[in-house]
C-alpha atoms as a PDB file:
ATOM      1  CA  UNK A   1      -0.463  -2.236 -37.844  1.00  0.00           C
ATOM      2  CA  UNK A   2      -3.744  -3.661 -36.650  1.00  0.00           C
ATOM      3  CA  UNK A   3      -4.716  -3.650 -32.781  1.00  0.00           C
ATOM      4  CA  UNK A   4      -4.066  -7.818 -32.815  1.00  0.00           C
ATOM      5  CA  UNK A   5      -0.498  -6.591 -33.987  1.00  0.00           C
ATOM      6  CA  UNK A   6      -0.359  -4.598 -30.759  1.00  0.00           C
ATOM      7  CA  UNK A   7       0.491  -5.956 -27.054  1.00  0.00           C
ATOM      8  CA  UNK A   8      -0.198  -4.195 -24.582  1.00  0.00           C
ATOM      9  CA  UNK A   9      -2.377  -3.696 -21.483  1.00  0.00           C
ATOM     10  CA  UNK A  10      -4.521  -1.397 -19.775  1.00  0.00           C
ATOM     11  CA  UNK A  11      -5.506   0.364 -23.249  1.00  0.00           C
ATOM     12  CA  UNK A  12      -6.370   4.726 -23.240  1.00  0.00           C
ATOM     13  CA  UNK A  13      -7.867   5.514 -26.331  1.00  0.00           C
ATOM     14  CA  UNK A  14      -8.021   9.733 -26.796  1.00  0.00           C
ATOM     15  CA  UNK A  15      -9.565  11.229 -29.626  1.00  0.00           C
ATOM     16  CA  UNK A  16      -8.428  14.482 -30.097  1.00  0.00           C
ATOM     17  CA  UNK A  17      -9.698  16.280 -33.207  1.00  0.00           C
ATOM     18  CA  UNK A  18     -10.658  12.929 -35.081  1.00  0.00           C
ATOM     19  CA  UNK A  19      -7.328  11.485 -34.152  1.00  0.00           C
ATOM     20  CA  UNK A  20      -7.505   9.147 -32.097  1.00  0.00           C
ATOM     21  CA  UNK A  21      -3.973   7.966 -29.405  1.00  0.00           C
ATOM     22  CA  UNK A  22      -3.895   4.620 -27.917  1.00  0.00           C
ATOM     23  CA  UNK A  23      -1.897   3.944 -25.040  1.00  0.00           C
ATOM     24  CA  UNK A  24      -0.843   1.296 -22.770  1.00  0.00           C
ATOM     25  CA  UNK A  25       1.738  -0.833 -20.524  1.00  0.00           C
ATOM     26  CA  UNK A  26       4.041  -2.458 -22.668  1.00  0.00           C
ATOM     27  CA  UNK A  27       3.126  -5.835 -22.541  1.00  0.00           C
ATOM     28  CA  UNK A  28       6.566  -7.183 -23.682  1.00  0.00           C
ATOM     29  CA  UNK A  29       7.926  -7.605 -19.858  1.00  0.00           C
ATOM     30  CA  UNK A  30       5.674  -6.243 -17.989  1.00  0.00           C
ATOM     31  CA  UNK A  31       6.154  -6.649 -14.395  1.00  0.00           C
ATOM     32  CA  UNK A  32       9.443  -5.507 -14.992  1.00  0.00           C
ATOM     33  CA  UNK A  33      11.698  -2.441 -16.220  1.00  0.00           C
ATOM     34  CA  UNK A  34       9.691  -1.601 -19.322  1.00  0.00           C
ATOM     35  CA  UNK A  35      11.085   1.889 -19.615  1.00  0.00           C
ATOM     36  CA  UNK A  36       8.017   4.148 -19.818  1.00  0.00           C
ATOM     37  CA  UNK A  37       5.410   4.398 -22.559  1.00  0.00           C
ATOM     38  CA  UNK A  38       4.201   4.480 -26.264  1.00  0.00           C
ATOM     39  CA  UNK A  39       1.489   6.023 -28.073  1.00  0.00           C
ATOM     40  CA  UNK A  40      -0.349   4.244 -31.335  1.00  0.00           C
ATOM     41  CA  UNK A  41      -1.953   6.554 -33.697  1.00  0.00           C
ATOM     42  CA  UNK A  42      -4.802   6.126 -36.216  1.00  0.00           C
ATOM     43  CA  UNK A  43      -7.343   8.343 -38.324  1.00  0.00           C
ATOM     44  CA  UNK A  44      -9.980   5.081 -38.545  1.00  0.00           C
ATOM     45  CA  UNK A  45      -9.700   3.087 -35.434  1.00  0.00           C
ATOM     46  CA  UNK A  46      -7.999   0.107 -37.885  1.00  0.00           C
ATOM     47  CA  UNK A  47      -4.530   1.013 -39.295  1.00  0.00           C
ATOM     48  CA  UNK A  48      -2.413   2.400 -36.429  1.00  0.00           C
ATOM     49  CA  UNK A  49       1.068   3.627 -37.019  1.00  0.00           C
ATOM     50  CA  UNK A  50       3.462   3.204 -33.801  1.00  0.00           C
ATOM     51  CA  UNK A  51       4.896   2.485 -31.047  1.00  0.00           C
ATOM     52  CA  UNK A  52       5.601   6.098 -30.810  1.00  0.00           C
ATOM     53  CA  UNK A  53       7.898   6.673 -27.415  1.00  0.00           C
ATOM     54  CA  UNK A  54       6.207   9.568 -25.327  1.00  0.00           C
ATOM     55  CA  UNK A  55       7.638   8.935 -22.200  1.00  0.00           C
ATOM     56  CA  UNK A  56      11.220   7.554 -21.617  1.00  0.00           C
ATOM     57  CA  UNK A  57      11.107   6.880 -17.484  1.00  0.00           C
ATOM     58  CA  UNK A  58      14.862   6.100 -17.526  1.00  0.00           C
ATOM     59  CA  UNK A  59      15.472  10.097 -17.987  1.00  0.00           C
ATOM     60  CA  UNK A  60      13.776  10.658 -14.827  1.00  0.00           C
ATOM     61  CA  UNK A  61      14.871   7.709 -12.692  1.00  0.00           C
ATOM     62  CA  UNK A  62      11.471   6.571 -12.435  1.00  0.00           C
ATOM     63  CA  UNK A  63      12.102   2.871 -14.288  1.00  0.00           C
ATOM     64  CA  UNK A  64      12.242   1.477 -10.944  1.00  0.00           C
ATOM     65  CA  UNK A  65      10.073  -1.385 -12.003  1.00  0.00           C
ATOM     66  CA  UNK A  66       5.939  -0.848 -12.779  1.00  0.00           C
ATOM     67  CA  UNK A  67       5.366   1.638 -15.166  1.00  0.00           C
ATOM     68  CA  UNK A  68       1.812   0.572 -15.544  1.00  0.00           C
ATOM     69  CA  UNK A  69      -1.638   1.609 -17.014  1.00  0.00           C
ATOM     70  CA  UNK A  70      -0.613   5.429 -18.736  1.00  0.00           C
ATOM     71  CA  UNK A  71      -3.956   7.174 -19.211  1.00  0.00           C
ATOM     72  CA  UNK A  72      -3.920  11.113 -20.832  1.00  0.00           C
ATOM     73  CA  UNK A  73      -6.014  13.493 -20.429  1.00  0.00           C
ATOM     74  CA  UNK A  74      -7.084  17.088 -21.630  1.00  0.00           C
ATOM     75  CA  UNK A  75      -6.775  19.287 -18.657  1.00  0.00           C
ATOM     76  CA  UNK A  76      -6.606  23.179 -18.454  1.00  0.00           C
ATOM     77  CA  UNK A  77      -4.851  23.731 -22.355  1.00  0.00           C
ATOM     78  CA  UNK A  78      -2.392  20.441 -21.677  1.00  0.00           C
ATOM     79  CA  UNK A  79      -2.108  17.131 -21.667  1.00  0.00           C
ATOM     80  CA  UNK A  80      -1.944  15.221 -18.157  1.00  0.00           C
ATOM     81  CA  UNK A  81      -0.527  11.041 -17.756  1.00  0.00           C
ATOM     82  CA  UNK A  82      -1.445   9.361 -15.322  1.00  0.00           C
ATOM     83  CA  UNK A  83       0.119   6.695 -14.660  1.00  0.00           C
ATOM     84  CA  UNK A  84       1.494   3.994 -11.905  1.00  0.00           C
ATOM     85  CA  UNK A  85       5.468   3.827 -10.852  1.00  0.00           C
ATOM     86  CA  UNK A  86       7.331   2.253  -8.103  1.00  0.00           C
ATOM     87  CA  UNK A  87       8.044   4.465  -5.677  1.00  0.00           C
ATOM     88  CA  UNK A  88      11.470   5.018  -3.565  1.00  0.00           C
ATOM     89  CA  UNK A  89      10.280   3.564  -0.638  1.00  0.00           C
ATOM     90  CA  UNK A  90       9.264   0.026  -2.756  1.00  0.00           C
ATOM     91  CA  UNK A  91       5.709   0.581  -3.184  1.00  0.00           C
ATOM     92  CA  UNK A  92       3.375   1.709  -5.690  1.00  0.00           C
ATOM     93  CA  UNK A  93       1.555   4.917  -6.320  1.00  0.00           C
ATOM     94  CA  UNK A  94       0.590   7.301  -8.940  1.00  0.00           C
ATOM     95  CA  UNK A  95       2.303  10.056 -10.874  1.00  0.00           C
ATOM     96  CA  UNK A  96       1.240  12.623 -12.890  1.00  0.00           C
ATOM     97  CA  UNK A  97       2.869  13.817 -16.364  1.00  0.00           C
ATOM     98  CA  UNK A  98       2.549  16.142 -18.759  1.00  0.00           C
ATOM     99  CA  UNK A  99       2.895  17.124 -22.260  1.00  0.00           C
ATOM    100  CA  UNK A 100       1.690  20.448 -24.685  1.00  0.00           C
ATOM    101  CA  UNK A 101       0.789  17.329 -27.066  1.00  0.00           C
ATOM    102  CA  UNK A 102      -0.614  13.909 -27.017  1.00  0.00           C
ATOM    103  CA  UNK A 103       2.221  12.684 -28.658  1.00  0.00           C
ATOM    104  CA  UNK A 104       4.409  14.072 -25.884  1.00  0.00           C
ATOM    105  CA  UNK A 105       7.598  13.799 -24.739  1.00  0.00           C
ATOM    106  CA  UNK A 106       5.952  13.670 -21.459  1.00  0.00           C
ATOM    107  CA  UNK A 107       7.975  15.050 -18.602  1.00  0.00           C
ATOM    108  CA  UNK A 108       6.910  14.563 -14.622  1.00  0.00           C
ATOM    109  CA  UNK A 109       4.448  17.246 -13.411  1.00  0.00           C
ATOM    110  CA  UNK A 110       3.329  15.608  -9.665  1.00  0.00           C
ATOM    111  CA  UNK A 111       5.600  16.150  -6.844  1.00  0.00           C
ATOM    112  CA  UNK A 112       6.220  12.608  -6.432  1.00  0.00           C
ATOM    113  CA  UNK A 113       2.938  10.164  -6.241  1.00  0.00           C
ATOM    114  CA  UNK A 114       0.039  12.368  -5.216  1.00  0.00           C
ATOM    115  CA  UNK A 115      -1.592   8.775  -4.129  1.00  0.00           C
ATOM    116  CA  UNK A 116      -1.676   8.660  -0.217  1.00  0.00           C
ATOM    117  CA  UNK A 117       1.431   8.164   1.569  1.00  0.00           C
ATOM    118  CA  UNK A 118       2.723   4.626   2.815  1.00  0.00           C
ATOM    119  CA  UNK A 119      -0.476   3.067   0.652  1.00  0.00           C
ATOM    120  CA  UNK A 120       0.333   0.446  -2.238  1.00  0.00           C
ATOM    121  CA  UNK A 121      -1.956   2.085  -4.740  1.00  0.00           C
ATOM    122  CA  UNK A 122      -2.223   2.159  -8.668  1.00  0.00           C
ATOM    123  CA  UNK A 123      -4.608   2.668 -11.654  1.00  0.00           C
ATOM    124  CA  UNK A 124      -5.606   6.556 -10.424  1.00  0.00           C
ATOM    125  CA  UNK A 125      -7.639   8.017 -12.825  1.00  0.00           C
ATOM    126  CA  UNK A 126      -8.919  11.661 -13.403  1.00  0.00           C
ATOM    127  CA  UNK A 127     -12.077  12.710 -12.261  1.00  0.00           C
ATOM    128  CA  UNK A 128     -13.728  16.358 -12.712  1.00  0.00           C
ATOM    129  CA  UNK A 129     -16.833  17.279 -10.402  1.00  0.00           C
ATOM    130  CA  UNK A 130     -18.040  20.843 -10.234  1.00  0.00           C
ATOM    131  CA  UNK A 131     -14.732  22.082 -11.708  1.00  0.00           C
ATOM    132  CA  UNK A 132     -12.745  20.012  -8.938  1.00  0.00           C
ATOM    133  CA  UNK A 133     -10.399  17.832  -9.726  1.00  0.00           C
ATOM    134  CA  UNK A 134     -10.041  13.996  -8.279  1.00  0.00           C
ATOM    135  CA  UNK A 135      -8.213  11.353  -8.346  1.00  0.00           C
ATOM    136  CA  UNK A 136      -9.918   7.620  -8.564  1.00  0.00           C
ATOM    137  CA  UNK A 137      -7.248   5.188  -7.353  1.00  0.00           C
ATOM    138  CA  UNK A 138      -7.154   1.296  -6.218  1.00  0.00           C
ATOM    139  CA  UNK A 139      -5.468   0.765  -2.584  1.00  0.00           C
ATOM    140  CA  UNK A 140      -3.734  -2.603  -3.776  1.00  0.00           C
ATOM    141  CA  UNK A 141      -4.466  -5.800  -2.868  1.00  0.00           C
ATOM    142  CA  UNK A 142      -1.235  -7.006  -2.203  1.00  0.00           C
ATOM    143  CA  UNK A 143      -1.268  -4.493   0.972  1.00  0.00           C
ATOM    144  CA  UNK A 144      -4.544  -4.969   2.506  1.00  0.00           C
ATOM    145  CA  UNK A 145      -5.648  -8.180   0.919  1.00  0.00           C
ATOM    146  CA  UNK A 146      -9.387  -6.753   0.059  1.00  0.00           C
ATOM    147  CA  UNK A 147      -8.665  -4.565  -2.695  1.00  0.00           C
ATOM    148  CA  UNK A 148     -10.176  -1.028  -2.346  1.00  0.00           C
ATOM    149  CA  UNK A 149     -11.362   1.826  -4.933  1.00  0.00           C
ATOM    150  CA  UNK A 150     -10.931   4.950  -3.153  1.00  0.00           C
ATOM    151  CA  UNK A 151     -10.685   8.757  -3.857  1.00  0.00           C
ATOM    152  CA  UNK A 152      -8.986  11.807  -3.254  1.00  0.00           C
ATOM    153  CA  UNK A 153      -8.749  15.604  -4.027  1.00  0.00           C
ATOM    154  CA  UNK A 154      -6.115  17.348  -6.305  1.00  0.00           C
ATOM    155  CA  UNK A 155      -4.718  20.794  -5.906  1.00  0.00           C
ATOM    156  CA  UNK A 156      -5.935  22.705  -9.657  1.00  0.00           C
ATOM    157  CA  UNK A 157      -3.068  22.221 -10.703  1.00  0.00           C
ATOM    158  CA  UNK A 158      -2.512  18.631 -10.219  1.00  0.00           C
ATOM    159  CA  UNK A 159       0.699  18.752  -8.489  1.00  0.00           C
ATOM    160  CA  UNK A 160      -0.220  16.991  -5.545  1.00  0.00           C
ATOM    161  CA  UNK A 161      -3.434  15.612  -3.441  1.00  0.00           C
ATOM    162  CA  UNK A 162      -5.503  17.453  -0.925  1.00  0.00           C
ATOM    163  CA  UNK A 163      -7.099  16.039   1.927  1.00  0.00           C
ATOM    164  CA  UNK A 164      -7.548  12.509   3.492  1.00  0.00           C
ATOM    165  CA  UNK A 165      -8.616   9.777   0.914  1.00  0.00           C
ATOM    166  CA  UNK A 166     -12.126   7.896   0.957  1.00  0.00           C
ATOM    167  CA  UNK A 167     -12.523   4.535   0.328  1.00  0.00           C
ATOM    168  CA  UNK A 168     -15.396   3.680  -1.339  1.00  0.00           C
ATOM    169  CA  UNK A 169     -15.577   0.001  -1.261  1.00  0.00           C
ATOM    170  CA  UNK A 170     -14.049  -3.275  -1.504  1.00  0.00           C
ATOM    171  CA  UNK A 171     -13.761  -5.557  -4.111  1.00  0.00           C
ATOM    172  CA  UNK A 172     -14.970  -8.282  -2.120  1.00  0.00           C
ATOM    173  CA  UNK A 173     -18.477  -6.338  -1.404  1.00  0.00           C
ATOM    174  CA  UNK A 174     -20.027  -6.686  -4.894  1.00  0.00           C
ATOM    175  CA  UNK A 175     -23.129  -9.505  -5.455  1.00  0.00           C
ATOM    176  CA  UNK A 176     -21.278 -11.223  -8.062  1.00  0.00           C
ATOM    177  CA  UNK A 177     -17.921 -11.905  -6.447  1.00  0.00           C
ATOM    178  CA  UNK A 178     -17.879 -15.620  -5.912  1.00  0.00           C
ATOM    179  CA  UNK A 179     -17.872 -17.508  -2.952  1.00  0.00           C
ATOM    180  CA  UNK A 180     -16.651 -14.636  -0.688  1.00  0.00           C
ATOM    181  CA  UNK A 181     -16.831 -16.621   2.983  1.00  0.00           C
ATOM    182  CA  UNK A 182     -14.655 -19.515   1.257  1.00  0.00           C
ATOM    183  CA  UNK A 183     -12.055 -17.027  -0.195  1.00  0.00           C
ATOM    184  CA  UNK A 184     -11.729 -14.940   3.058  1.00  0.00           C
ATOM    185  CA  UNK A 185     -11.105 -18.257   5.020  1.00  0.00           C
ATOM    186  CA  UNK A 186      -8.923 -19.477   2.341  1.00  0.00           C
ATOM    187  CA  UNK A 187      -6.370 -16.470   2.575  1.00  0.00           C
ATOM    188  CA  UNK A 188      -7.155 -15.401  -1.193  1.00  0.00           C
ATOM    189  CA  UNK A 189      -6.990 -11.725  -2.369  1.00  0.00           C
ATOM    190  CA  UNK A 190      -9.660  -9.625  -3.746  1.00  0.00           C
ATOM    191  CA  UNK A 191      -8.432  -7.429  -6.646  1.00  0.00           C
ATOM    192  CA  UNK A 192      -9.387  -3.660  -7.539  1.00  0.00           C
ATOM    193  CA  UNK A 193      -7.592  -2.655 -11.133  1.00  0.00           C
ATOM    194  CA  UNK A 194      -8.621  -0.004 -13.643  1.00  0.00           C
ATOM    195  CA  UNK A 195     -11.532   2.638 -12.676  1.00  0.00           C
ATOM    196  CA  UNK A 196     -12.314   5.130 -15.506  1.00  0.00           C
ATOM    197  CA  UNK A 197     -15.310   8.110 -14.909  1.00  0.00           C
ATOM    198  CA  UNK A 198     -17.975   8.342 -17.759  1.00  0.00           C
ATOM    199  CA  UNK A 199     -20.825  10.502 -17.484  1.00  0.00           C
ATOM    200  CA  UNK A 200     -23.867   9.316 -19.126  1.00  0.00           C
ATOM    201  CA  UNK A 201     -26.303  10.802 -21.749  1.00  0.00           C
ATOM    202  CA  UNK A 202     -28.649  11.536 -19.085  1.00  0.00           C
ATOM    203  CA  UNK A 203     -26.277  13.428 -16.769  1.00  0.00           C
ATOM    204  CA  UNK A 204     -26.049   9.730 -14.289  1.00  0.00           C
ATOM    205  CA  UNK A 205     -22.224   8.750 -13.099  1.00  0.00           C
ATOM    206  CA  UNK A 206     -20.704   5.861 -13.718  1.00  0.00           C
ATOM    207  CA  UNK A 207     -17.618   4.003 -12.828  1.00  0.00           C
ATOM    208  CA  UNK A 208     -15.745   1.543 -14.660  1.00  0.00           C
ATOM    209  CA  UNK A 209     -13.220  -1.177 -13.455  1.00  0.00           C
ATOM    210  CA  UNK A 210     -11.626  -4.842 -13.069  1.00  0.00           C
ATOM    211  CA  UNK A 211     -11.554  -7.715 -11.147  1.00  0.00           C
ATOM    212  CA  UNK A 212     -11.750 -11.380 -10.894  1.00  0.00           C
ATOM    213  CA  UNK A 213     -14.850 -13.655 -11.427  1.00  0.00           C
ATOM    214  CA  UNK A 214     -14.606 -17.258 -11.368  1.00  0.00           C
ATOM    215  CA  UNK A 215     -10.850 -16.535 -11.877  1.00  0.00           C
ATOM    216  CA  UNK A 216     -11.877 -14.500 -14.894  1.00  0.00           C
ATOM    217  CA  UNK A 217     -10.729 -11.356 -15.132  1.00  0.00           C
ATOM    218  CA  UNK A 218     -13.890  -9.031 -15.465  1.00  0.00           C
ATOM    219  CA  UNK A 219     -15.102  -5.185 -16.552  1.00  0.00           C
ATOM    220  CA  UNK A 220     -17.086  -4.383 -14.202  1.00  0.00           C
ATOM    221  CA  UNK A 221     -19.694  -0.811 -13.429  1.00  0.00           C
ATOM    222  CA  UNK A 222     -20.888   0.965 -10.504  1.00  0.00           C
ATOM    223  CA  UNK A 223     -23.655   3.331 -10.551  1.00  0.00           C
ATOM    224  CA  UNK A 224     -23.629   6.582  -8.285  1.00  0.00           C
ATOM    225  CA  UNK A 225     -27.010   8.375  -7.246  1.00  0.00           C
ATOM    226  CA  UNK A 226     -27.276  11.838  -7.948  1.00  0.00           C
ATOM    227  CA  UNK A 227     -24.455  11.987 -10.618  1.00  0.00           C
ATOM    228  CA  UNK A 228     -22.032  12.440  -7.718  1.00  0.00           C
ATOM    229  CA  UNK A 229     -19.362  10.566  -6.814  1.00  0.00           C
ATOM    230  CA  UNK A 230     -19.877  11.462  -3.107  1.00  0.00           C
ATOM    231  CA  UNK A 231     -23.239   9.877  -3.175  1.00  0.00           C
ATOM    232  CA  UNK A 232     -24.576   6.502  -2.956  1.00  0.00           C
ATOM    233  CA  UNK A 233     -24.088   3.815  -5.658  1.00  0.00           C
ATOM    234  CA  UNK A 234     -24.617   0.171  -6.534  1.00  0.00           C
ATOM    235  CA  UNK A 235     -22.771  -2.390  -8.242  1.00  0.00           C
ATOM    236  CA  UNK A 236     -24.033  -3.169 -11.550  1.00  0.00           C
ATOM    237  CA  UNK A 237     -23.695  -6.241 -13.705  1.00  0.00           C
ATOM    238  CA  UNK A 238     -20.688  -6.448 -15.463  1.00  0.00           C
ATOM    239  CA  UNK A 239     -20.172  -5.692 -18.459  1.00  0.00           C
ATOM    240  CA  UNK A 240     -17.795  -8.571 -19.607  1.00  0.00           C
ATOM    241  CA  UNK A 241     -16.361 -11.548 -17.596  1.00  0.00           C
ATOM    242  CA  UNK A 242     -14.269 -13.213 -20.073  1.00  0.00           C
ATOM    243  CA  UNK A 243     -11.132 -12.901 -19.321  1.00  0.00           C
ATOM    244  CA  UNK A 244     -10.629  -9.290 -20.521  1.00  0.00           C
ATOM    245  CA  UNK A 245     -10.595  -6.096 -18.440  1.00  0.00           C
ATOM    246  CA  UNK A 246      -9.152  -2.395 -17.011  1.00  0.00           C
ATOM    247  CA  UNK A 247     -11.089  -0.382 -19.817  1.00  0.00           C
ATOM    248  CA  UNK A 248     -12.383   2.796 -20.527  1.00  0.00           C
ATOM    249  CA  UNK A 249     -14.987   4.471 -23.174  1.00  0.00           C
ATOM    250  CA  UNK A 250     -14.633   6.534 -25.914  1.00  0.00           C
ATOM    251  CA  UNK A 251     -16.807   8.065 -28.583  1.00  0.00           C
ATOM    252  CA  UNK A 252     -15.506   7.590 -32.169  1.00  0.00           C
ATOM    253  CA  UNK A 253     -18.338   9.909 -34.154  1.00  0.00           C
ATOM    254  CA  UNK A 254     -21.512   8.783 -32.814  1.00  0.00           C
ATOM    255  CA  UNK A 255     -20.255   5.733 -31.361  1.00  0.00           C
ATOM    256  CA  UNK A 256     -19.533   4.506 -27.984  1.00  0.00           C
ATOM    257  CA  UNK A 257     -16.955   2.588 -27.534  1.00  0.00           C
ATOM    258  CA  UNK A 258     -15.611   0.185 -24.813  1.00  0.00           C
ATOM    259  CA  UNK A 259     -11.740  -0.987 -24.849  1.00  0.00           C
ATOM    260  CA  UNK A 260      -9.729  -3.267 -22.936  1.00  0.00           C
ATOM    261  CA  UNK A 261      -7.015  -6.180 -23.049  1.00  0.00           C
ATOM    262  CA  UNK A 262      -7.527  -9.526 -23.525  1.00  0.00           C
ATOM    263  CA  UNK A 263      -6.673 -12.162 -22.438  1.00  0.00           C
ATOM    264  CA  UNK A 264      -5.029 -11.225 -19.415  1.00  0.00           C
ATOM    265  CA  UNK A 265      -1.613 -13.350 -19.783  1.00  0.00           C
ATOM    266  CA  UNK A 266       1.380 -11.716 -20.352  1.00  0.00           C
ATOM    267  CA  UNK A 267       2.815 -11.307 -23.834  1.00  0.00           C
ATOM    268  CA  UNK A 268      -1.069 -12.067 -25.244  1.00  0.00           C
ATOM    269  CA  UNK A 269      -2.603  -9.177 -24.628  1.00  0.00           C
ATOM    270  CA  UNK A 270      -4.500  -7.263 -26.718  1.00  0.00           C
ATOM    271  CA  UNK A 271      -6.753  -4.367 -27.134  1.00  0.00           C
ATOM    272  CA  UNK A 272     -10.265  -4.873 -28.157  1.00  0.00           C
ATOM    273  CA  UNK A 273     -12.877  -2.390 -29.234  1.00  0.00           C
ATOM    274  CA  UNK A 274     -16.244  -3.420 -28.494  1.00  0.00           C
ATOM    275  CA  UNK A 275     -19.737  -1.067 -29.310  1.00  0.00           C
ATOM    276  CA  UNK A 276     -21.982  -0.420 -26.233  1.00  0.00           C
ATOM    277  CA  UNK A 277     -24.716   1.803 -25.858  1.00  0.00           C
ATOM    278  CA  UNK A 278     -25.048   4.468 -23.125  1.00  0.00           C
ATOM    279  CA  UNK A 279     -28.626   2.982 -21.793  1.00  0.00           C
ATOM    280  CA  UNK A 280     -28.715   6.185 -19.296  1.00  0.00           C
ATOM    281  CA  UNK A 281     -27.860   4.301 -16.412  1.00  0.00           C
ATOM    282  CA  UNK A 282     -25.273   1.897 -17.487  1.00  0.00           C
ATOM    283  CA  UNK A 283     -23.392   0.398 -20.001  1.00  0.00           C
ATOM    284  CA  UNK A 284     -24.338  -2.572 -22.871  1.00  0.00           C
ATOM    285  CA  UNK A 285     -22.716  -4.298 -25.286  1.00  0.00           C
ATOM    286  CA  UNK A 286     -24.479  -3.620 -28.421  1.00  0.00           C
END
């Protein structure tokens, strides 16, 4: 099948030995019990054979309701999903999988969510500084109204989190966010979706992620100074504010590529691969 054959959100392309896995929430009912996740395969980026189950959340109990934004990665001689499930006590957090293959069957590797307790939080991502692993989450919206992007330490062996969490900002703070004063007096919400790490040609840190311009949704970068995500950064332009977002970046030979859904409307969703070029300091659509 072709990707405009294939709905889902939240796309995670890994290339593994020129083979390249796409995953994704099922778009076909999501916001409800989708029961865990797929995996697309292709050897060109344009035929892709799938859905492929590799993770049934029904085994495990854990098709409570979101089973959201499933992103893999090559950790320590396995392969690690993270990805966002509804929690016992009703809200959301992130879990940690893992598999001896991309393909899986996954299995659940996290003592429960390793995102901080009593927090509404989803989208954590991966992050590897100095051999330490992180966790780069979103502290919902729907809990604290100004969406955060936060971070937090992982034991090495990404069972659980370490330490107290750091929020980083808010998704109201950045200079493109429209008409902040009106919003905050109008009660509206400001979202944080999506962040994905990608360290530039030049050794500089960058972070991906989503949220809403104009009512668009939006992929959006942050710079960090220093190539550490403990030092300062700046919002960037974004990238794309046409109603597609929550992407990441992958290299397909010696090409960059950027991925996300669009549009963002249930049931229409689909992933797009779009060239960019690593300029050093940020990210371009070619």
């Amino acid at each position: 099948m072709r990707l405009n054959e294939i709905n889902i959100r939240d796309p995670f392309v890994l290339n593994e030995d020129g083979t390249y896995y796409m995953y994704g929430t099922r778009g076909a009912g999501f916001g409800v019990n989708t029961g865990g996740f797929d995996v697309y395969m292709s050897a060109d980026l344009e035929e892709w054979s799938g859905p492929h189950e590799c993770f049934n959340s029904t085994l495990y109990g854990m098709n409570r309701g979101a089973n959201w934004a499933p992103e893999v990665h090559a950790y320590k001689g396995a392969y690690y999903m993270f990805a966002t499930f509804l929690q016992l006590d009703g809200l959301r957090g992130t879990y940690i999988l893992r598999s001896d293959s991309p393909l899986g069957p996954f299995e659940p590797h996290s003592t429960g969510a390793v995102t901080p307790g009593g927090w509404e939080c989803l989208d954590g991502t991966l992050y590897v500084e100095d051999g330490v692993p992180y966790l780069v989450f979103c502290h919902e919206h729907t809990q604290i109204t100004d969406g955060g992007m936060c971070y937090i330490k992982l034991r090495d062996d990404l069972t659980i989190s370490e330490g107290e969490p750091v929020t980083l900002f808010h998704a109201s703070e950045p200079h493109y966010v429209n008409d902040v004063e009106k919003r905050k007096k109008d009660g509206d919400h400001f979202v944080t979706d999506g962040p994905f790490m990608y360290r530039t040609d030049t050794g500089e840190l960058l972070m991906l992620w989503s949220t809403f311009i104009c009512g668009q949704y939006a992929e959006c970068q942050v710079l960090f100074e220093g190539g550490t995500i403990k030092g300062n950064f700046r919002h960037l332009d974004p990238i794309a504010d046409e109603d597609g977002g929550h992407g990441m970046l992958f290299r397909a030979e010696n090409q960059l590529y950027l991925t996300y859904h669009t549009p963002n409307a249930s049931t229409k969703e689909r992933p797009v691969f779009i060239k960019v070029r690593d300029t050093g300091k940020s990210i371009e659509k070619e």
